[in-house]
C-alpha atoms as a PDB file:
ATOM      1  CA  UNK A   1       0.000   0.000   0.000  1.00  0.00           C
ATOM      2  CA  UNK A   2       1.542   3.237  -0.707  1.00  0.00           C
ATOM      3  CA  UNK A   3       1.398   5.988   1.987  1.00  0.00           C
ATOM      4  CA  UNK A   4      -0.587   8.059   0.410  1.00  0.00           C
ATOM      5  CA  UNK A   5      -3.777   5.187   0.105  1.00  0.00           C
ATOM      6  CA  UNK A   6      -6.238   5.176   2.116  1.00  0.00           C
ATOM      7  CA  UNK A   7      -9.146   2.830   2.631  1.00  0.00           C
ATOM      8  CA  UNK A   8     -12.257   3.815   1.243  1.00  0.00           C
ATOM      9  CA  UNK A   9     -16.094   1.740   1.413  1.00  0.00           C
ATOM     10  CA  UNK A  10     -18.061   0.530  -1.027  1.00  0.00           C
ATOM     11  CA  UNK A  11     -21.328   3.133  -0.775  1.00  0.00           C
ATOM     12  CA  UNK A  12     -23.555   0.534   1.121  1.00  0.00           C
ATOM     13  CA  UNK A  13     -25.253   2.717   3.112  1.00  0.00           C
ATOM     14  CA  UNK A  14     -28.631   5.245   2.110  1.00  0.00           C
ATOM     15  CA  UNK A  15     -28.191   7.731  -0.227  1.00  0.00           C
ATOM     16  CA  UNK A  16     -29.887  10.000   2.149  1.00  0.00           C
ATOM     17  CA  UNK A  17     -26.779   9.883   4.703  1.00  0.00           C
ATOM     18  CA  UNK A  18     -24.921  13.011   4.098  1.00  0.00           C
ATOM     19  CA  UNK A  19     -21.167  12.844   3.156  1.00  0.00           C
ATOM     20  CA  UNK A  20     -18.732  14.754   3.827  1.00  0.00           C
ATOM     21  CA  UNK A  21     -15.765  15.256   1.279  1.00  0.00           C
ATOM     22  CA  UNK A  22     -12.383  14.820   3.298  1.00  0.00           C
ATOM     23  CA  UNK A  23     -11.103  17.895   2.657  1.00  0.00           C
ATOM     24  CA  UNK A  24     -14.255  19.176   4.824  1.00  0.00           C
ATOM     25  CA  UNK A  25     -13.515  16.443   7.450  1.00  0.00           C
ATOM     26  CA  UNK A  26      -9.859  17.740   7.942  1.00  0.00           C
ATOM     27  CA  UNK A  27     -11.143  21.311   8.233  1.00  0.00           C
ATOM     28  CA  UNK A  28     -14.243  20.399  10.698  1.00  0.00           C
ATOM     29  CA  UNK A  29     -11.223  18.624  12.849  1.00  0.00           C
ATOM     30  CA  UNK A  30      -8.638  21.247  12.408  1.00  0.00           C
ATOM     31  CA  UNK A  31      -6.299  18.861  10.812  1.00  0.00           C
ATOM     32  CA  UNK A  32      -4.370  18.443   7.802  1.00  0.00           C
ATOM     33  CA  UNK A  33      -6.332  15.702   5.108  1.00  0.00           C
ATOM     34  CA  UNK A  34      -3.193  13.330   5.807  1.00  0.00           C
ATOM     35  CA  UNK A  35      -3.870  12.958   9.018  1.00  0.00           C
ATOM     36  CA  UNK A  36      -7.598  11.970   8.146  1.00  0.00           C
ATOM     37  CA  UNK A  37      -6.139   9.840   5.413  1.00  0.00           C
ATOM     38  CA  UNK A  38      -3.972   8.092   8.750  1.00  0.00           C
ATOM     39  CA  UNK A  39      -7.082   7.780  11.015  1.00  0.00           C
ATOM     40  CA  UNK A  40      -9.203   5.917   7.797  1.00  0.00           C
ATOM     41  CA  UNK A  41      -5.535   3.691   8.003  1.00  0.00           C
ATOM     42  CA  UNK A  42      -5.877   2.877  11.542  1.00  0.00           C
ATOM     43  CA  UNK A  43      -9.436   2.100  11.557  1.00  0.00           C
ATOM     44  CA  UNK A  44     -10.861   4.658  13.561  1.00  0.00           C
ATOM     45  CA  UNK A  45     -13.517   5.914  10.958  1.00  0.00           C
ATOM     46  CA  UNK A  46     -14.679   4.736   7.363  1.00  0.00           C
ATOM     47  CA  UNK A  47     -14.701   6.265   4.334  1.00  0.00           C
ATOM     48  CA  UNK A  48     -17.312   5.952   1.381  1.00  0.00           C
ATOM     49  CA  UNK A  49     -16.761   6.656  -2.125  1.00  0.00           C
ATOM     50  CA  UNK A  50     -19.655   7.557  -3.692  1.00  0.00           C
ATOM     51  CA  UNK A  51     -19.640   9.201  -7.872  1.00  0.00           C
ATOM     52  CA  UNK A  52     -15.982   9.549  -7.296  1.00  0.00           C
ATOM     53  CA  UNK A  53     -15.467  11.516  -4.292  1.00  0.00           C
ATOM     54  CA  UNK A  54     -14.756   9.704  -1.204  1.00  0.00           C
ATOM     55  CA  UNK A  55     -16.559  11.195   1.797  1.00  0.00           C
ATOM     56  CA  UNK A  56     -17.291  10.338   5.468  1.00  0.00           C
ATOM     57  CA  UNK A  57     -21.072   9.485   6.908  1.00  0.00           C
ATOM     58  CA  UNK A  58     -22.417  13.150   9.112  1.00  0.00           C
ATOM     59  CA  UNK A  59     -23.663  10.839  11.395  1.00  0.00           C
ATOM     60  CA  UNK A  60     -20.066  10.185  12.359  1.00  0.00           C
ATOM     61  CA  UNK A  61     -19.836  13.463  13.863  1.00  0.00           C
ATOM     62  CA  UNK A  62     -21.374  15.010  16.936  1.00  0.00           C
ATOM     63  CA  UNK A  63     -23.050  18.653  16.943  1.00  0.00           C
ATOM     64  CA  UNK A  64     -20.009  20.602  17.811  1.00  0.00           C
ATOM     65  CA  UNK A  65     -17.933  18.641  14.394  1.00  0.00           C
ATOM     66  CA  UNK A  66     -15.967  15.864  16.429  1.00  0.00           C
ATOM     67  CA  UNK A  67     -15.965  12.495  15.716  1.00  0.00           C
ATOM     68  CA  UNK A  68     -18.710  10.705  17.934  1.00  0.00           C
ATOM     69  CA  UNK A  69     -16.916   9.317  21.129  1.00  0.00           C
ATOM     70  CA  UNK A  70     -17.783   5.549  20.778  1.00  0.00           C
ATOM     71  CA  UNK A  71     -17.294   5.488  17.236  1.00  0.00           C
ATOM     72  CA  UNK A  72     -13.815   4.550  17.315  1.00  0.00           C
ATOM     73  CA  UNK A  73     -14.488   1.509  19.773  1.00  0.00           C
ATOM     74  CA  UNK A  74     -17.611   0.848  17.554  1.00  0.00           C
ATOM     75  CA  UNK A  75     -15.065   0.191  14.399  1.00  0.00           C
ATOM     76  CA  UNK A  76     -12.697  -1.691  16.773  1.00  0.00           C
ATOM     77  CA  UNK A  77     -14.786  -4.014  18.526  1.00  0.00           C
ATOM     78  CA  UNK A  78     -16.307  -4.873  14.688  1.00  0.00           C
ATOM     79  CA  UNK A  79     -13.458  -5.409  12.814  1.00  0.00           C
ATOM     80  CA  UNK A  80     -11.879  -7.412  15.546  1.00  0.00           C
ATOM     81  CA  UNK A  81     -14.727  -9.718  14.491  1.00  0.00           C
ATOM     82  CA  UNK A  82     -13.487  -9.778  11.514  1.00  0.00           C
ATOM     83  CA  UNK A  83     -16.353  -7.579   9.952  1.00  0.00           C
ATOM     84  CA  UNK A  84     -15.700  -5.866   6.543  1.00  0.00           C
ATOM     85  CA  UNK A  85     -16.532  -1.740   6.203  1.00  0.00           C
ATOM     86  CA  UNK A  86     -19.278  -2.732   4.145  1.00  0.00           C
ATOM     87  CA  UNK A  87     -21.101  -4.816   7.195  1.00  0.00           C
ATOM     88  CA  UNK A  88     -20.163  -2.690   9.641  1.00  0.00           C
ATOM     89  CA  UNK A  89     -21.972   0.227   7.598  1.00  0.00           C
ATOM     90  CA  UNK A  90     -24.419  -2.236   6.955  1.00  0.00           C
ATOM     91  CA  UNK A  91     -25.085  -2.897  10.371  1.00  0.00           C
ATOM     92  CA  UNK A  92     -24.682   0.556  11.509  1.00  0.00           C
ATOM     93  CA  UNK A  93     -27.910   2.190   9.279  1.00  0.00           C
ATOM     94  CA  UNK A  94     -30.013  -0.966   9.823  1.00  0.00           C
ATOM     95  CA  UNK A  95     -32.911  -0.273  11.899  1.00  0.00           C
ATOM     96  CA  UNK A  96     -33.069  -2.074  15.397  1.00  0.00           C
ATOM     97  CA  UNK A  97     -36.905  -2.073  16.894  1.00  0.00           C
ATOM     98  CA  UNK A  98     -34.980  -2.731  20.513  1.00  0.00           C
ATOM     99  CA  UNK A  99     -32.858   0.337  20.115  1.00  0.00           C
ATOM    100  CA  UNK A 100     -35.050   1.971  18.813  1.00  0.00           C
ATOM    101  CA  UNK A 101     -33.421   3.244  15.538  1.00  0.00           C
ATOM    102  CA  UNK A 102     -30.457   2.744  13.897  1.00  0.00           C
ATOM    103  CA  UNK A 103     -26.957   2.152  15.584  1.00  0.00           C
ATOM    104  CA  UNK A 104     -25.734   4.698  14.176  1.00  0.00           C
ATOM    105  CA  UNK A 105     -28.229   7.297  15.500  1.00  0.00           C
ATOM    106  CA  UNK A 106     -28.266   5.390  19.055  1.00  0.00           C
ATOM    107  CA  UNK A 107     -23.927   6.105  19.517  1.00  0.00           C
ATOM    108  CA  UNK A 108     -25.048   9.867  19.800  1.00  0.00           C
ATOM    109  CA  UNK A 109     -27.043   9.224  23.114  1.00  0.00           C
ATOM    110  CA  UNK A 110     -27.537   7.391  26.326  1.00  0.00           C
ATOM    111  CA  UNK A 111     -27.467   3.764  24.183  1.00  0.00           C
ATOM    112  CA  UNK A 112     -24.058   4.545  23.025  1.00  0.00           C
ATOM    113  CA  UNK A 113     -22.563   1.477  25.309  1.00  0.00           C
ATOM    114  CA  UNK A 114     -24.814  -0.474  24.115  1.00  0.00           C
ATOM    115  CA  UNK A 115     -24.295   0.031  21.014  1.00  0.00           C
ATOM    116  CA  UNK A 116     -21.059  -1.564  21.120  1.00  0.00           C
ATOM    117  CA  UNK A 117     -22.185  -4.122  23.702  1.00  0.00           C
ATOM    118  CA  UNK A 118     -24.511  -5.390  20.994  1.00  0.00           C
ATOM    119  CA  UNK A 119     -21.278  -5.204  18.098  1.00  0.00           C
ATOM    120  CA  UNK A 120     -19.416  -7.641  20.330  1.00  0.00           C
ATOM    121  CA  UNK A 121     -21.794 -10.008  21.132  1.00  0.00           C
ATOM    122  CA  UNK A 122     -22.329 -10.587  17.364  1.00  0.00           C
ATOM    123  CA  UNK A 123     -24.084  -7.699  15.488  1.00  0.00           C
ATOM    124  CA  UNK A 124     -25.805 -10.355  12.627  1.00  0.00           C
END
């Protein structure tokens, strides 16, 4: 893999989740794109690449333009699994009647822990 590369989804998830371009991202985190480039490297978000541009979910992101606290573990815990980006996305913007919602909308509240209780103990 050259340094440069950077992992980057298949666009699994609705077309009504906002992306943001990673230029944005770096901006929103006060960071140069490289080091977004490194965090997509090490796993920490995902990356989508939808018509060409690779972009970010919103939903990653809490209201004041950080990355969502339990995100990181989210990715972690999944992956350790050996999940793909694609299921994880999947599984992230499926609805859950028990949440209620989607996973991704529960990591921004009170259900964040379990959340990622649920992603360990087998998310499918």
């Amino acid at each position: 893999m050259r340094v440069s590369a950077f992992p980057c989804s298949d666009d699994v998830v609705p077309e009504s989740v906002t992306l943001i371009p990673l230029p944005d991202v770096a901006e929103q985190l006060g960071m140069v794109v490289t080091r977004v480039h490194q965090m997509l490297r090490d796993h920490q978000i995902i990356a989508i690449r939808r018509g060409g541009v690779a972009g970010i979910p919103a939903d990653f992101f809490d209201e004041t333009g950080a990355v969502v606290k339990p995100l990181t573990g989210l990715i972690t815990v999944m992956r350790d699994s050996k999940y793909t980006n694609e299921e994880i996305l999947r599984w992230m913007y499926t609805e859950d009647d028990s949440l209620p919602g989607r996973p991704v909308d529960a990591i921004h509240g009170p259900l964040a822990r379990e959340v990622v209780r649920r992603a360990a103990a087998e998310p499918f």
